[in-house]
Protein backbone atom coordinates (compact mmCIF):
# COMPACT_ATOMS: atom_id res chain seq x y z
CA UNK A 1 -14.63 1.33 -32.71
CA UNK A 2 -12.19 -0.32 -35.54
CA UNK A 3 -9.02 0.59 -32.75
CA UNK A 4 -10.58 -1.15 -29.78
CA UNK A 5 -11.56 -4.16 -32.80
CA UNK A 6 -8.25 -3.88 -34.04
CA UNK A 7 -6.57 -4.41 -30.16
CA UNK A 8 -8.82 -6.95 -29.97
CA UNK A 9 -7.88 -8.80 -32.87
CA UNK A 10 -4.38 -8.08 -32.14
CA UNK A 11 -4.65 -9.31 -28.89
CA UNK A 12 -6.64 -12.84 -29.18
CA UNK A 13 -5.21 -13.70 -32.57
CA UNK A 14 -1.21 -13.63 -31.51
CA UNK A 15 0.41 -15.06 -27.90
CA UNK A 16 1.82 -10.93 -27.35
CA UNK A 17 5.03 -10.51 -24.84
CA UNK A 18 3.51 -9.55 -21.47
CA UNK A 19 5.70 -5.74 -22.28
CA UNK A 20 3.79 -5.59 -25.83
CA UNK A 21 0.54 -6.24 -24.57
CA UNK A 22 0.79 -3.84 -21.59
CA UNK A 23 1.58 -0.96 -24.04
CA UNK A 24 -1.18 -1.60 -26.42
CA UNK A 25 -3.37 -0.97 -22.94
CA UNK A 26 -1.56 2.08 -22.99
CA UNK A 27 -2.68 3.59 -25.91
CA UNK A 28 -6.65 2.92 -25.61
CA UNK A 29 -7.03 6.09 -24.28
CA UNK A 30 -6.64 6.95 -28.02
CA UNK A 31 -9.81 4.63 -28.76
CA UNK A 32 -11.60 6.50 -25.72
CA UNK A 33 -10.84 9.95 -27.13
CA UNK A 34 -12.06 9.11 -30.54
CA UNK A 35 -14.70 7.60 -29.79
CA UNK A 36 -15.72 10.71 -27.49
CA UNK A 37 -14.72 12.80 -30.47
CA UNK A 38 -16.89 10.91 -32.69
CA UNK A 39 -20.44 10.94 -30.10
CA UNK A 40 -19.98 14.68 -29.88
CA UNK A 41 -19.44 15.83 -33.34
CA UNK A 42 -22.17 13.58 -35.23
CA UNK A 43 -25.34 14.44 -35.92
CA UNK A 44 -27.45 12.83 -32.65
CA UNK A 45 -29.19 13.78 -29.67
CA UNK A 46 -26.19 14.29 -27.62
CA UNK A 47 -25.42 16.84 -30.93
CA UNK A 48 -28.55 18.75 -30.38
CA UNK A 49 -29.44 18.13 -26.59
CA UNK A 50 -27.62 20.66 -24.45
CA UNK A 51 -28.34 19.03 -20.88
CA UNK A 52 -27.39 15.64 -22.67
CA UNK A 53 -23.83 16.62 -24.27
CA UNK A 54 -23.21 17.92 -20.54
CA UNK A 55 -24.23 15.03 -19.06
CA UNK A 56 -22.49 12.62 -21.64
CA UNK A 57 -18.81 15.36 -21.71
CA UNK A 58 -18.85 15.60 -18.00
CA UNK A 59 -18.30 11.44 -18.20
CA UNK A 60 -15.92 11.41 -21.09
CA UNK A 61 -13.52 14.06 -19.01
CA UNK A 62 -13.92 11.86 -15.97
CA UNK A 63 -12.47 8.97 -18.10
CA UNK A 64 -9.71 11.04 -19.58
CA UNK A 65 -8.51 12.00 -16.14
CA UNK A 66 -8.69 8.37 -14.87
CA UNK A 67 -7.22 6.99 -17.71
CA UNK A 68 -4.37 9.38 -17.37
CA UNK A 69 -4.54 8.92 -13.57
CA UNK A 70 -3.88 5.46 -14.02
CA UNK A 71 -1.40 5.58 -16.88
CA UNK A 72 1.08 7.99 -14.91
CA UNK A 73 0.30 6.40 -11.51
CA UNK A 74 3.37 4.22 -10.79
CA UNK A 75 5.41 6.35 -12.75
CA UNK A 76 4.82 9.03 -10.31
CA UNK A 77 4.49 6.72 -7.48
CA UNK A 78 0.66 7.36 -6.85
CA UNK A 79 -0.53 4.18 -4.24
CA UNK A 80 3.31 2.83 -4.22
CA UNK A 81 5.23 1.78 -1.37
CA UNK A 82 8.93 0.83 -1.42
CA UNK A 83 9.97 -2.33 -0.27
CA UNK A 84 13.29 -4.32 -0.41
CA UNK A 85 13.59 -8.32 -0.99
CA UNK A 86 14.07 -9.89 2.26
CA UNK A 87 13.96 -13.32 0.78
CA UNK A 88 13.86 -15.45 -2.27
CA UNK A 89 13.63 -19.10 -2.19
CA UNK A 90 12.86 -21.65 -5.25
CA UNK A 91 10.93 -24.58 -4.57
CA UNK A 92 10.41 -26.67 -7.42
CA UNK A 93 10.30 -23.43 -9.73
CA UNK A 94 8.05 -22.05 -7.30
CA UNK A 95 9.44 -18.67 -6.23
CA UNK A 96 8.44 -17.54 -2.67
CA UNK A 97 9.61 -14.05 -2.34
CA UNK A 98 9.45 -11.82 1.00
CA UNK A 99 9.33 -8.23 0.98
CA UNK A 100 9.73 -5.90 3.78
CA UNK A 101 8.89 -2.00 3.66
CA UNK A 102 10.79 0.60 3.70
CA UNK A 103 9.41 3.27 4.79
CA UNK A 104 4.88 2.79 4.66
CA UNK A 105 3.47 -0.52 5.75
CA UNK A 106 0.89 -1.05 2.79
CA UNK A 107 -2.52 -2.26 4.10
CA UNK A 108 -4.51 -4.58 2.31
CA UNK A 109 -7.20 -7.42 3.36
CA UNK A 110 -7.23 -10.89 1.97
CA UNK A 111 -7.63 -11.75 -1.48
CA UNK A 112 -6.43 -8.22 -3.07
CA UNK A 113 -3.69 -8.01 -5.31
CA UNK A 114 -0.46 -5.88 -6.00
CA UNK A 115 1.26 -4.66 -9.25
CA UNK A 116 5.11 -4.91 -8.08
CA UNK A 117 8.33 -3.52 -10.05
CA UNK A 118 11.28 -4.71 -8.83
CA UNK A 119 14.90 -2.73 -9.26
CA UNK A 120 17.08 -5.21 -10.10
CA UNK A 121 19.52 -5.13 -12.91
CA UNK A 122 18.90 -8.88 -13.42
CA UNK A 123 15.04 -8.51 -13.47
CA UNK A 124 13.17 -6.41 -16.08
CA UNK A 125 11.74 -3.09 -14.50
CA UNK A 126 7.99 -3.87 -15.45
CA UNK A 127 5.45 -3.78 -13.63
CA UNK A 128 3.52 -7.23 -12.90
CA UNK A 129 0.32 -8.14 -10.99
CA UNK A 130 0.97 -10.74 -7.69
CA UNK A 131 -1.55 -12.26 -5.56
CA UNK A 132 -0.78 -11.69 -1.57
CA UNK A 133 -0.06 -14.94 -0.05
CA UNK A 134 0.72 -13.41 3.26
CA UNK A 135 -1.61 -12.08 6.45
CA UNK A 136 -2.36 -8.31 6.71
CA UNK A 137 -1.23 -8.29 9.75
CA UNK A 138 2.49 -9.53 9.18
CA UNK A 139 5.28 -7.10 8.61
CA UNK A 140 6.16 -8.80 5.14
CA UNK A 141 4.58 -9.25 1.74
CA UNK A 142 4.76 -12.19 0.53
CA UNK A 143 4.26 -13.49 -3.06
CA UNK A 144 4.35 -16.86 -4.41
CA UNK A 145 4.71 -17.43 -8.23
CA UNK A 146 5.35 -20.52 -10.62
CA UNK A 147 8.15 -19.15 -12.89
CA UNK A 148 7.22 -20.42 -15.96
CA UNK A 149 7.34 -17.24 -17.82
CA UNK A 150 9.80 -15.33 -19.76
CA UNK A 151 9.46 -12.33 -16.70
CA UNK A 152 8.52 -15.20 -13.97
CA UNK A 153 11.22 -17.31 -14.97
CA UNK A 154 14.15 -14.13 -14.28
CA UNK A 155 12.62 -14.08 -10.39
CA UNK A 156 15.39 -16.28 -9.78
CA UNK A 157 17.94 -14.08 -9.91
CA UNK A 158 16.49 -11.39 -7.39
CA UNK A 159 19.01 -10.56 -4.60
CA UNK A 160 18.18 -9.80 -0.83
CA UNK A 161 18.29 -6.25 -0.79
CA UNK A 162 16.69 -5.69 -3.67
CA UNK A 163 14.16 -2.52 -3.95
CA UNK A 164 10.58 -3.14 -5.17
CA UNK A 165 7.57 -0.66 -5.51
CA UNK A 166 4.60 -2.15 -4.89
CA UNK A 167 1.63 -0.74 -5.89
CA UNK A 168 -2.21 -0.94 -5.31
CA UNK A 169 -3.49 -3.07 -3.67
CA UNK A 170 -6.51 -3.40 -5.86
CA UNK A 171 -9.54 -5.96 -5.99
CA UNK A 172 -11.97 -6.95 -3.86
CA UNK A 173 -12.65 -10.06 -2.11
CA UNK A 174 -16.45 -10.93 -1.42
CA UNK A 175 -16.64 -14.14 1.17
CA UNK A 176 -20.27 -13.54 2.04
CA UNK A 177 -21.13 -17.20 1.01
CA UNK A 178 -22.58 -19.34 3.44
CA UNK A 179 -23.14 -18.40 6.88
CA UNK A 180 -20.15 -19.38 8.45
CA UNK A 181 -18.03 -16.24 9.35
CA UNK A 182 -14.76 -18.31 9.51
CA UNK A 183 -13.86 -19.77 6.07
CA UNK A 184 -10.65 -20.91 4.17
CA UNK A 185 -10.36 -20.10 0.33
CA UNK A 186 -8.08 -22.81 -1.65
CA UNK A 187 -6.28 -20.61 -4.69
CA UNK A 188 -3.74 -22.62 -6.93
CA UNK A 189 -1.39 -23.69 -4.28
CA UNK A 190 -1.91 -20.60 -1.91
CA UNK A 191 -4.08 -20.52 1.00
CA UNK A 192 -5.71 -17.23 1.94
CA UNK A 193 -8.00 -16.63 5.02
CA UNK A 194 -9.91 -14.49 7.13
């Protein structure tokens, strides 16, 4: 409890580097272990009960393993696709990049998201989330981003050619409001559809 406080406090108290913030993600696995440590060593039910403390360590391993799961994911390329830059183009610090695959087409529907990595010496090899501006069925991705950022603002210098991983895509999108089955969804500056 006083780590996931302390991340907290850590996190809402000082503007972190996107990099710095990511990490201390990284390490609440640490938080999740104690805490798991903690509910099965005191002096409780889940202590004494031995269909509980089953129950209760069957969901603490499944958390471990996703936690790790997702921790090692793009590192081991788990969901990722390779793509290269097609284009870049800067619109009044608006970045519109195109990707095309390499190899696997990812499929996605409208309104998901993407964590992308890009391999370029002039761009820092973190992963960020995008939004999908483009249709699922085009053979590009494409992202739109202000660069306002420290990480945004290097998008600049990305060069056709360039390799990305993309990974995910991730999120759901629920347009089940109204009863028309056609609808258009305004998102800051990017039109998305169905």
């Amino acid at each position: 409890f006083p780590v996931t406080i302390g991340y907290m406090a850590v996190t809402l108290g000082k503007r972190l580097p996107y990099h710095v913030w990511k990490k201390t993600h990284e390490y609440m696995g640490l938080s999740l272990l104690l805490g798991a440590m903690h509910s099965m060593t005191v002096g409780s039910t889940i202590a004494i009960s031995g269909p509980l403390r089953i129950y209760m360590l069957s969901w603490i391993v499944l958390g471990m393993v996703a936690f790790v799961v997702k921790l090692f994911s793009f590192r081991l390329r788990f969901h990722s696709y390779q793509y290269k830059v097609k284009t870049v183009e800067n619109v009044n610090d608006w970045m519109i990049i195109k990707l095309i695959n390499v190899k696997q087409k990812l499929i996605y529907t409208p309104g998901q998201f993407v964590f992308v990595r890009f391999g370029s010496k002039s761009v820092k090899g973190e992963a960020h989330p995008f939004s999908l501006a483009s249709k699922p069925t085009e053979n590009e991705l494409l992202i739109v981003v202000k660069a306002v950022g420290g990480f945004t603002g290097t998008l600049k210098q990305l060069r056709i050619g360039d390799l990305a991983w993309v990974e995910g895509p991730y999120g759901r999108f629920c347009p089940k409001f109204g009863k028309s089955r056609r609808q258009i969804w305004i998102v800051p500056c990017i039109v998305t559809g169905k």
